[in-house]
N, C-alpha and C. Protein backbone atom coordinates (compact mmCIF):
# COMPACT_ATOMS: atom_id res chain seq x y z
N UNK A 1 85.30 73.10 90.11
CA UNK A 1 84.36 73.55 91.13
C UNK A 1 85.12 73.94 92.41
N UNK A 2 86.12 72.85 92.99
CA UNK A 2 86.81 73.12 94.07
C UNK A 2 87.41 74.34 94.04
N UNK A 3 88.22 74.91 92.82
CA UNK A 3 88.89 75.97 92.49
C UNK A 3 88.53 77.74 92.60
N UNK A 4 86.76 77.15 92.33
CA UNK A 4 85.77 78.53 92.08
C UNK A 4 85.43 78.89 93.78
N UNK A 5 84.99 77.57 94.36
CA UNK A 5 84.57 77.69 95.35
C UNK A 5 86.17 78.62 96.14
N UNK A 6 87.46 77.77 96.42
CA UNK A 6 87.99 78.76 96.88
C UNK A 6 88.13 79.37 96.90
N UNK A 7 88.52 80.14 95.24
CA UNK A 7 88.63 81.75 95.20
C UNK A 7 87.55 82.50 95.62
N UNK A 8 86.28 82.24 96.04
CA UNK A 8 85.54 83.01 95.76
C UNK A 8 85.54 82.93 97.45
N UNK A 9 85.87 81.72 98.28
CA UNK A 9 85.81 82.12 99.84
C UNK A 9 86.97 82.86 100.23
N UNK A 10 88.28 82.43 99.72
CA UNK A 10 89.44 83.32 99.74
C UNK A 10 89.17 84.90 99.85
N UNK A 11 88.52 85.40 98.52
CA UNK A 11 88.41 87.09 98.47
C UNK A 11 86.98 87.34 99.78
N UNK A 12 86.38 86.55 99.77
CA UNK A 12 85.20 87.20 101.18
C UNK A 12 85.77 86.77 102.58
N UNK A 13 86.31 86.01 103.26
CA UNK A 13 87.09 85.77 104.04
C UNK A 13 87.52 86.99 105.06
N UNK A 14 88.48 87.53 103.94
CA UNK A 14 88.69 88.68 105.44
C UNK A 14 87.49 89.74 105.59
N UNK A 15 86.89 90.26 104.20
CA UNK A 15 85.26 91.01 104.16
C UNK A 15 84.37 90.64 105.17
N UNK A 16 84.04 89.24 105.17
CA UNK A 16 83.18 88.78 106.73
C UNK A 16 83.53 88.66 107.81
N UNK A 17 84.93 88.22 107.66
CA UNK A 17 85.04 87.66 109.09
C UNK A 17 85.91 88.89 109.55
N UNK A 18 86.72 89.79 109.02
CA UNK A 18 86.98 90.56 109.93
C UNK A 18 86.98 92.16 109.82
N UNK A 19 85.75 92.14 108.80
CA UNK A 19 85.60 93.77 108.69
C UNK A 19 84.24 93.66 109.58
N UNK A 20 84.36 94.89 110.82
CA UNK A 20 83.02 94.77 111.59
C UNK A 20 81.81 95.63 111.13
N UNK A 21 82.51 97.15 110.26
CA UNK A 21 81.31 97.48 109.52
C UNK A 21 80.28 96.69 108.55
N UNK A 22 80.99 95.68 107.48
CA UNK A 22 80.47 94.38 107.02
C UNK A 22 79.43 93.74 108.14
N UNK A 23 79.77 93.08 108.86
CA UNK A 23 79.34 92.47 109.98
C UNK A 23 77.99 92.72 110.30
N UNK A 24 78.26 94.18 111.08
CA UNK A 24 76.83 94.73 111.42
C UNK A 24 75.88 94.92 110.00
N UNK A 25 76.49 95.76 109.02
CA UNK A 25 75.64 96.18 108.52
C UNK A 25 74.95 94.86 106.87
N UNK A 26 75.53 93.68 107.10
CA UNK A 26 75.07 92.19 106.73
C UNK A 26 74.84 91.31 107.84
N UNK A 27 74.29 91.28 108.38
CA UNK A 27 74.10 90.14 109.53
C UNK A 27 73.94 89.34 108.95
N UNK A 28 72.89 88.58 107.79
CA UNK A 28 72.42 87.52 107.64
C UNK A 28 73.39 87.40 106.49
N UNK A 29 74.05 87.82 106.12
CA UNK A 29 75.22 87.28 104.99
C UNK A 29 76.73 86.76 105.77
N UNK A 30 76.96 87.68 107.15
CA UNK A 30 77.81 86.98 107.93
C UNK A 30 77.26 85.62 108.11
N UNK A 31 76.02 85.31 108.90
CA UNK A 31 75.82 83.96 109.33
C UNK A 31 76.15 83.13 108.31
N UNK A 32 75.81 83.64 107.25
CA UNK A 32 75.82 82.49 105.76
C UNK A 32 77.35 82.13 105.72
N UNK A 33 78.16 83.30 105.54
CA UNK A 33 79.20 82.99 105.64
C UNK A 33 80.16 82.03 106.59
N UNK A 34 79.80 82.50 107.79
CA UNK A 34 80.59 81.90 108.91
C UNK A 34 80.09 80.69 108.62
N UNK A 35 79.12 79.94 108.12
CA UNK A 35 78.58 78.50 108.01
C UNK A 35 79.16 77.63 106.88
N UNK A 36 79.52 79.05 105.52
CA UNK A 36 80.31 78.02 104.47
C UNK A 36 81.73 77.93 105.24
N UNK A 37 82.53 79.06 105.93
CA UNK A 37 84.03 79.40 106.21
C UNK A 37 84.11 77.74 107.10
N UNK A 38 83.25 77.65 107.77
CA UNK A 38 83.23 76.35 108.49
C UNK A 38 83.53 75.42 107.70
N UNK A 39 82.43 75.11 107.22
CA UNK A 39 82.41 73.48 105.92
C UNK A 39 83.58 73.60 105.24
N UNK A 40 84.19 74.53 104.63
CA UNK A 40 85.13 74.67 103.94
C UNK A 40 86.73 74.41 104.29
N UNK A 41 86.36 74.98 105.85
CA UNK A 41 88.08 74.33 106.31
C UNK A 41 88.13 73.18 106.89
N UNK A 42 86.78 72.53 107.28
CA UNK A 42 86.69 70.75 107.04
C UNK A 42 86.96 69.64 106.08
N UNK A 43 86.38 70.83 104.71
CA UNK A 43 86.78 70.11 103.35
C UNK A 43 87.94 70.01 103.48
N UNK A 44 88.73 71.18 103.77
CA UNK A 44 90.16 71.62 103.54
C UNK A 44 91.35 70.86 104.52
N UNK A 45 90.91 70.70 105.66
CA UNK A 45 91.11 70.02 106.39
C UNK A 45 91.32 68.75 106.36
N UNK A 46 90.39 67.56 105.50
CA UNK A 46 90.50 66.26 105.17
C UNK A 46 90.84 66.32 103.77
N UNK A 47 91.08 67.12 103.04
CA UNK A 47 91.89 67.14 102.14
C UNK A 47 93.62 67.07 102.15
N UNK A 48 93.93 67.34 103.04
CA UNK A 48 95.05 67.94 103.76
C UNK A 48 95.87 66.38 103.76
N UNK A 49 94.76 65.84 104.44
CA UNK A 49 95.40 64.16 105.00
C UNK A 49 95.65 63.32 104.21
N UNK A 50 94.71 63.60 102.37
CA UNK A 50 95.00 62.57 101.35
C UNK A 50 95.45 63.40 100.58
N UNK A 51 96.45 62.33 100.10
CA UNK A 51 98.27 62.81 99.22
C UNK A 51 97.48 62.37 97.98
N UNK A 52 96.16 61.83 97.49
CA UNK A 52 95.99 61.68 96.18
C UNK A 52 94.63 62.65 96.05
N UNK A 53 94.97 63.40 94.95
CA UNK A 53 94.06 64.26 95.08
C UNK A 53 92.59 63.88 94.06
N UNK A 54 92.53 62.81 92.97
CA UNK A 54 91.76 62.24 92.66
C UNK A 54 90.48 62.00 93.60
N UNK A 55 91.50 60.78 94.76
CA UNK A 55 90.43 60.41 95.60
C UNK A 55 89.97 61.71 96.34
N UNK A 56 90.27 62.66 96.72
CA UNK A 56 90.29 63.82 96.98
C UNK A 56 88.41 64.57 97.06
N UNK A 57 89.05 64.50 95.37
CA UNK A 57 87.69 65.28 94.71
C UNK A 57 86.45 63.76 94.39
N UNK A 58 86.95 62.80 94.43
CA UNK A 58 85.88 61.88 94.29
C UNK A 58 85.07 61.24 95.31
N UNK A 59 85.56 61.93 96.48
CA UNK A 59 84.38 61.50 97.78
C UNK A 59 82.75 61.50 97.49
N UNK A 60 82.31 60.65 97.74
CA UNK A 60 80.45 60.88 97.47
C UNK A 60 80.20 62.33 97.89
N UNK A 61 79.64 62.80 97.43
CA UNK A 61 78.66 63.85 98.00
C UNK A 61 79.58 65.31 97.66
N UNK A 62 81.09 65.32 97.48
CA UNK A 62 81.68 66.24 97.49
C UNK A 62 80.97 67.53 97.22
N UNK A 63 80.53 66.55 95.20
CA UNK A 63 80.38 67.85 94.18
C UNK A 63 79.48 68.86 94.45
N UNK A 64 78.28 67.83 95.06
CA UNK A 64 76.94 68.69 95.47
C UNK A 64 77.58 69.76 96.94
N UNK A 65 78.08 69.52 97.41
CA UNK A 65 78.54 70.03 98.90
C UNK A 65 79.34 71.71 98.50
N UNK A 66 80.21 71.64 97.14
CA UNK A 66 80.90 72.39 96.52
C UNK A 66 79.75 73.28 96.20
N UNK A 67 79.00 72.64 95.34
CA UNK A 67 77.58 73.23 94.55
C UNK A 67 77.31 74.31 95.70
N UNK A 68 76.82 73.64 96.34
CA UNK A 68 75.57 74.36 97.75
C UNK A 68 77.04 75.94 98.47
N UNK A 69 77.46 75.11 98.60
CA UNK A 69 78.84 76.46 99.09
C UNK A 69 78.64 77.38 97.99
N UNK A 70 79.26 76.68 96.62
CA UNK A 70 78.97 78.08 95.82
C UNK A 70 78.27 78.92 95.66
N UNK A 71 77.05 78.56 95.72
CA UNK A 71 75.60 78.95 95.49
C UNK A 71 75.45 79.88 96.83
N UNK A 72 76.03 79.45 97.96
CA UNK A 72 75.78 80.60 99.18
C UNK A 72 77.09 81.54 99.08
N UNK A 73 77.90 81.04 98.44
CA UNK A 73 78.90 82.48 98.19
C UNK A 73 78.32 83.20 96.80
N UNK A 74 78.21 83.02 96.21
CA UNK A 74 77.17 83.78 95.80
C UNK A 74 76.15 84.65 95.92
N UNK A 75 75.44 84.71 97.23
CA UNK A 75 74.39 85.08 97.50
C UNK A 75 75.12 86.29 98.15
N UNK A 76 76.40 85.59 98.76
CA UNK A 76 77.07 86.49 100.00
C UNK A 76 77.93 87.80 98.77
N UNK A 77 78.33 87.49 97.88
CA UNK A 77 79.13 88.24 96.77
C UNK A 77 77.85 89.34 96.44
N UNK A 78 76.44 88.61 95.96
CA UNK A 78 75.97 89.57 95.60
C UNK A 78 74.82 90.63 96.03
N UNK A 79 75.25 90.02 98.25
CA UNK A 79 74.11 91.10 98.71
C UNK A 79 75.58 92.01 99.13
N UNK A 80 76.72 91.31 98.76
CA UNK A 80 78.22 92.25 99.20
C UNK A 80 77.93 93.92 97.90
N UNK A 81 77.77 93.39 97.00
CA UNK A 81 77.74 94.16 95.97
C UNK A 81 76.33 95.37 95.65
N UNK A 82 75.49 94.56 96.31
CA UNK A 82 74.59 95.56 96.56
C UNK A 82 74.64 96.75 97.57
N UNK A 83 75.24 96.35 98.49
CA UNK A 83 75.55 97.00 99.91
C UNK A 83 76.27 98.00 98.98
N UNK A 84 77.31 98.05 98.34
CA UNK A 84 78.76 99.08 97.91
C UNK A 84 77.92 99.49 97.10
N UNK A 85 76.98 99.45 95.85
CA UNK A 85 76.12 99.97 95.17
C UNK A 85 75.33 100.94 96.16
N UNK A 86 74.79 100.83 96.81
CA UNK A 86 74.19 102.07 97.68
C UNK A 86 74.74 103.03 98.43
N UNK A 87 76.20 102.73 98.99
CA UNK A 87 77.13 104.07 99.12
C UNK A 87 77.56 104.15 97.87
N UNK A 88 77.81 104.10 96.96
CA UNK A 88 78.12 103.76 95.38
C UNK A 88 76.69 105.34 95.49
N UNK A 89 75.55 105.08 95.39
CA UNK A 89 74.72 105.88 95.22
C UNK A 89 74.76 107.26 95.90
N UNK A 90 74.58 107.14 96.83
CA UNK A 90 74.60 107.83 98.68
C UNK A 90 75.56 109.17 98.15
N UNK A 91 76.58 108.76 97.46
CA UNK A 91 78.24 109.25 97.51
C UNK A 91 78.70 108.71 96.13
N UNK A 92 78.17 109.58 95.13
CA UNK A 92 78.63 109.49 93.63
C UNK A 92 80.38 109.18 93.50
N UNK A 93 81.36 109.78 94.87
CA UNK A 93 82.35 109.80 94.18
C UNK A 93 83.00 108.63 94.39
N UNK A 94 82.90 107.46 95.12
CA UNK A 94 83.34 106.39 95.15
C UNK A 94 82.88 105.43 94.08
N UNK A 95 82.19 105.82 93.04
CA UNK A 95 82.59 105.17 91.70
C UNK A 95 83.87 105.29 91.01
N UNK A 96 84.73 106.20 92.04
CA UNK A 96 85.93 106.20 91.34
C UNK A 96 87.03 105.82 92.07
N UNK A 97 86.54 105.24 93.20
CA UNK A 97 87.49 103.80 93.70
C UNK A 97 86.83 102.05 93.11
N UNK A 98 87.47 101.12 93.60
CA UNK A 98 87.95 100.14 92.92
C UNK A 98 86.90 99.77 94.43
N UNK A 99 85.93 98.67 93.90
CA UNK A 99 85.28 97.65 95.22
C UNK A 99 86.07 97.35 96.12
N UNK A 100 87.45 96.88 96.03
CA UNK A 100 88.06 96.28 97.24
C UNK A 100 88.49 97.83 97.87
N UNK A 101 88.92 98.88 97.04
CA UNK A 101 89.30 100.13 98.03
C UNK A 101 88.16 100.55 98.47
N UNK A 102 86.95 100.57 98.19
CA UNK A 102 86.00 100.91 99.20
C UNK A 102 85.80 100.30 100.39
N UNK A 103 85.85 98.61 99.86
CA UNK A 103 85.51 98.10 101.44
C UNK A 103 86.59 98.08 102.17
N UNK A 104 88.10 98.36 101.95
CA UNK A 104 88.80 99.02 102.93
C UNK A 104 88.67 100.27 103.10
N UNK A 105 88.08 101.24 102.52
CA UNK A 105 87.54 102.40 103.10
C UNK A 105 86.35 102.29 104.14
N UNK A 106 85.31 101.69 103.40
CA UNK A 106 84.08 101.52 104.49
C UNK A 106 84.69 100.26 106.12
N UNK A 107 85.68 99.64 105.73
CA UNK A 107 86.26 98.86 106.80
C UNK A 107 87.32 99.86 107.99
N UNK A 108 87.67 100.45 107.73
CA UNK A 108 88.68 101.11 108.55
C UNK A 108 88.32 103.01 108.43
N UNK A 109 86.86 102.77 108.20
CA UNK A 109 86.19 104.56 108.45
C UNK A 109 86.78 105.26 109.51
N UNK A 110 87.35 104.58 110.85
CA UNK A 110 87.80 104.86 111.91
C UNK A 110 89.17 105.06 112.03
N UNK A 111 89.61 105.06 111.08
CA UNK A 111 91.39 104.46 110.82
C UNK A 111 91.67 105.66 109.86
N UNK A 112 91.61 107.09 110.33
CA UNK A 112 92.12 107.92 108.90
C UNK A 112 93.81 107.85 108.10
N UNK A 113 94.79 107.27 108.60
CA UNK A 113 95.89 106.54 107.99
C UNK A 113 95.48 105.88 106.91
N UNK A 114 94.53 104.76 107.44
CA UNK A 114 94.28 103.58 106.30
C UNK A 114 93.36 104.22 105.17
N UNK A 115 92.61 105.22 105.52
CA UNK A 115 92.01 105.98 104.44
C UNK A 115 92.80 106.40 103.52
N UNK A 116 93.64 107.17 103.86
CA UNK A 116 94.56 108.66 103.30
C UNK A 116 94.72 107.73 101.60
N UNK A 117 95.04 106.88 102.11
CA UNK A 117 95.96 106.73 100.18
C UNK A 117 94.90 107.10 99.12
N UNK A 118 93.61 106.36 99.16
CA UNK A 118 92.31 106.46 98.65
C UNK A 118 91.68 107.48 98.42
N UNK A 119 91.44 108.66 98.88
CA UNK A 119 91.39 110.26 99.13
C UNK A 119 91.42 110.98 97.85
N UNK A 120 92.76 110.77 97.33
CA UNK A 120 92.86 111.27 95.89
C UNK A 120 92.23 110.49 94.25
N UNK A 121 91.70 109.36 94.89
CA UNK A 121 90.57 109.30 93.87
C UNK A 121 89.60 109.22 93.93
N UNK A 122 89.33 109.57 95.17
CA UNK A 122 87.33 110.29 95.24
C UNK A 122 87.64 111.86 95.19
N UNK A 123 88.76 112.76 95.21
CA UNK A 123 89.05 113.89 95.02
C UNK A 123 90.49 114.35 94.10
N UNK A 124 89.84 114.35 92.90
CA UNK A 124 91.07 114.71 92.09
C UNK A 124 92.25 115.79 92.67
N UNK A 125 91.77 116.61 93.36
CA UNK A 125 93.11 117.49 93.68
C UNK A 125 93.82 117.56 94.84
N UNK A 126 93.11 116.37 95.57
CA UNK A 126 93.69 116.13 97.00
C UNK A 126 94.68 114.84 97.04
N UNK A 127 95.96 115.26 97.91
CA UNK A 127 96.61 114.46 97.72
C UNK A 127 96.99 113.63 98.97
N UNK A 128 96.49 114.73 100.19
CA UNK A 128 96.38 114.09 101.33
C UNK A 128 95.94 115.21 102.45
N UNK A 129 96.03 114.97 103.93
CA UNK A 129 95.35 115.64 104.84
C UNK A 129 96.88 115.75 105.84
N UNK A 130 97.17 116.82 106.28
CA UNK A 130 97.72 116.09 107.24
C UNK A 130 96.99 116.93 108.76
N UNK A 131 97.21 116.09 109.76
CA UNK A 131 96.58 115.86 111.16
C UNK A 131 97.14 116.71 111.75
N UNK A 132 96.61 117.42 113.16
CA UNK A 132 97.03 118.48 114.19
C UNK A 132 97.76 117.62 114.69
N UNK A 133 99.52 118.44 114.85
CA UNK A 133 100.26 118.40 115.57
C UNK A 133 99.92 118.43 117.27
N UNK A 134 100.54 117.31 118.04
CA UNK A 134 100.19 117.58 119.44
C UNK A 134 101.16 118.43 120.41
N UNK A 135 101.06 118.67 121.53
CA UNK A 135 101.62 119.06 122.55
C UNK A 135 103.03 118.93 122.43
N UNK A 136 103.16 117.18 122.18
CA UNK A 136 104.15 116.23 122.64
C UNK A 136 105.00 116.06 121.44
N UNK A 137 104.26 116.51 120.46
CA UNK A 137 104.88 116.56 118.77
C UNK A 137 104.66 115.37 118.18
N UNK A 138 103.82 114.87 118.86
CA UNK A 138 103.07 113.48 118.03
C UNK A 138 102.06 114.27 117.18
N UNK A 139 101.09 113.59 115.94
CA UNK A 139 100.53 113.32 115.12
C UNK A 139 99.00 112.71 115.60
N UNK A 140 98.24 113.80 115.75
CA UNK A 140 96.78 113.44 115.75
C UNK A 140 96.26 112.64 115.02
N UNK A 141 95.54 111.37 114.90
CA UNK A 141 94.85 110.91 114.10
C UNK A 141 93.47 111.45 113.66
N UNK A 142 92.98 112.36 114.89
CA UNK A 142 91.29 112.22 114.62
C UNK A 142 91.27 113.94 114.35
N UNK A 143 92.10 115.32 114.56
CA UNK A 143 91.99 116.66 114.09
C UNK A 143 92.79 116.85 112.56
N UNK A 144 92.06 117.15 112.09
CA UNK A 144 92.70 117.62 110.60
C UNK A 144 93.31 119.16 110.50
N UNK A 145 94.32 119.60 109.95
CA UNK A 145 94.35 121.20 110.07
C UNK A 145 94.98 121.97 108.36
N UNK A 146 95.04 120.33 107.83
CA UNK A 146 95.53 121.25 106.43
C UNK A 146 95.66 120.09 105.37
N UNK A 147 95.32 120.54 104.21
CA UNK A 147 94.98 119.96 102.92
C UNK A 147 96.02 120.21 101.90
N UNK A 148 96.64 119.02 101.39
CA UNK A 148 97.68 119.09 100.61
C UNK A 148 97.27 118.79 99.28
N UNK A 149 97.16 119.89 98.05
CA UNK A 149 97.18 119.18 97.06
C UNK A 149 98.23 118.26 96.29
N UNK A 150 97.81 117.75 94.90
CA UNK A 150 98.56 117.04 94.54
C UNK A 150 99.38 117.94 93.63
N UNK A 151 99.66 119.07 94.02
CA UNK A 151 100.99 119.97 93.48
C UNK A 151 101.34 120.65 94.21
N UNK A 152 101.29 119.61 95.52
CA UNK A 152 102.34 119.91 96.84
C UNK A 152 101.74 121.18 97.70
N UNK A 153 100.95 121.92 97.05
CA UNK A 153 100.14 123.71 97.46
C UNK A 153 99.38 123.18 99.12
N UNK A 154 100.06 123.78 100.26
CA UNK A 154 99.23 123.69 101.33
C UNK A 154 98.16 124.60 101.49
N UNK A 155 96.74 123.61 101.60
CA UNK A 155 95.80 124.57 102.25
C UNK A 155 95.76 124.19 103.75
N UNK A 156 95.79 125.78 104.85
CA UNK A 156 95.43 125.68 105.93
C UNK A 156 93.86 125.61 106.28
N UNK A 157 93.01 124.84 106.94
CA UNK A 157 91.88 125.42 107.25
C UNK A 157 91.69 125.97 108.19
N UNK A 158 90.53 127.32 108.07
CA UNK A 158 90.41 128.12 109.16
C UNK A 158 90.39 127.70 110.59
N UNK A 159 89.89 126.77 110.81
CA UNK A 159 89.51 126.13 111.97
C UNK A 159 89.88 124.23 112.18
N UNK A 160 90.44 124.09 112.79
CA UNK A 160 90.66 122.22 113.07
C UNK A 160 89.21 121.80 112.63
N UNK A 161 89.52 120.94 111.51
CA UNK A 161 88.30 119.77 111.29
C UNK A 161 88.08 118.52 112.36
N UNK A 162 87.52 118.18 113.11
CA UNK A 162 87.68 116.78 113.62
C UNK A 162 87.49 115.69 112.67
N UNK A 163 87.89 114.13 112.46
CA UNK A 163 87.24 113.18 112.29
C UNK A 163 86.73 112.71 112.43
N UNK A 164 85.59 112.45 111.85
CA UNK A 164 84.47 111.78 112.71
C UNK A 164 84.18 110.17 112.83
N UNK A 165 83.95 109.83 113.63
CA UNK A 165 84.17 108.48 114.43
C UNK A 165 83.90 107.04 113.71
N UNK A 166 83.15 108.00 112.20
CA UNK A 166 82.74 106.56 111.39
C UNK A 166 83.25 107.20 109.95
N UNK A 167 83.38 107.05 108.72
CA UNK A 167 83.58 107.29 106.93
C UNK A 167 82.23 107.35 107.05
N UNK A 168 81.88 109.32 106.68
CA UNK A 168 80.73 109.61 106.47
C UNK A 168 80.47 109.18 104.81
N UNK A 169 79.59 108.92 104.03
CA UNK A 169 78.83 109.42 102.77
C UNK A 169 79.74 110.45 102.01
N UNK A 170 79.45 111.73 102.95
CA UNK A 170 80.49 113.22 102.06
C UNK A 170 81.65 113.23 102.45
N UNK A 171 82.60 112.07 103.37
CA UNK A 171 83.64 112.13 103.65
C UNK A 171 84.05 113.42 104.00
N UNK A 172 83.28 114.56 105.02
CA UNK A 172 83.41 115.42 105.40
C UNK A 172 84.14 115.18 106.76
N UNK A 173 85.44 115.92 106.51
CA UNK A 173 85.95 115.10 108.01
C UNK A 173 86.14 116.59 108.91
């Protein structure tokens, strides 16, 4: 039980607590969360202090305490999964990323770097974007000016794309 329960707070962990699109758009699955992340590093915490791990797991009340955590990570896993099911819908082509690359896609919408790797499997022939050159010969993050396929072929576009401030649906940037 102890084992399930961690892994399963382990992988939501950084999802709640520090993706803010998550955040807003689960409120009541953050609270849930932030309430097991609590109990859990108390468990973890007085676990810490006893070197026998028997007595450990045999405290009164543990198992049920484990129970009830699981049961709300659970809830939190599967309103997580519903959420990615509806851009899943919204935006047919992110059935062809992997759940955790979406929610670092839907986590860092604002971050087109942290996007880029991901790109080429919601678009088979894209292999990347690269950004308007500046003044200063730095590297725009937020103007796009040309599309690289994945057989190296530059497309220019007619006009600078901007990025837009959030990971739209059509990932139209």
């Amino acid at each position: 039980m102890w084992m399930t329960v961690s892994r399963a707070w382990a992988s939501l962990e950084s999802i709640f607590l520090a993706s803010a699109d998550i955040r807003s758009q689960l409120p009541e699955d953050t609270k849930r969360f932030e309430g097991i992340d609590a109990a859990f590093r108390e468990l973890m915490k007085g676990a810490v202090l006893e070197m026998n791990c028997v007595k450990v797991c045999s405290v009164e009340g543990r198992c049920e305490a484990l129970k009830g955590m699981r049961e709300k990570l659970e809830m939190c896993q599967k309103s997580l999964h519903e959420y990615l099911d509806i851009k899943k819908k919204i935006f047919p082509r992110f059935y062809f990323v992997s759940s955790v690359a979406l929610l670092d896609m839907l986590a860092n919408g604002t971050n087109p770097p942290k996007i880029m790797p991901y790109l080429g499997d919601c678009y088979d022939a894209l292999a990347n974007l690269k950004f308007v050159t500046l003044e200063d010969g730095s590297q725009s993050n937020k103007t796009v000016d040309t599309m690289i396929a994945k057989m190296e072929k530059r497309y220019l576009f007619m006009r600078n794309l901007p990025w837009k401030a959030k990971l739209k649906p059509t990932l139209i940037v």
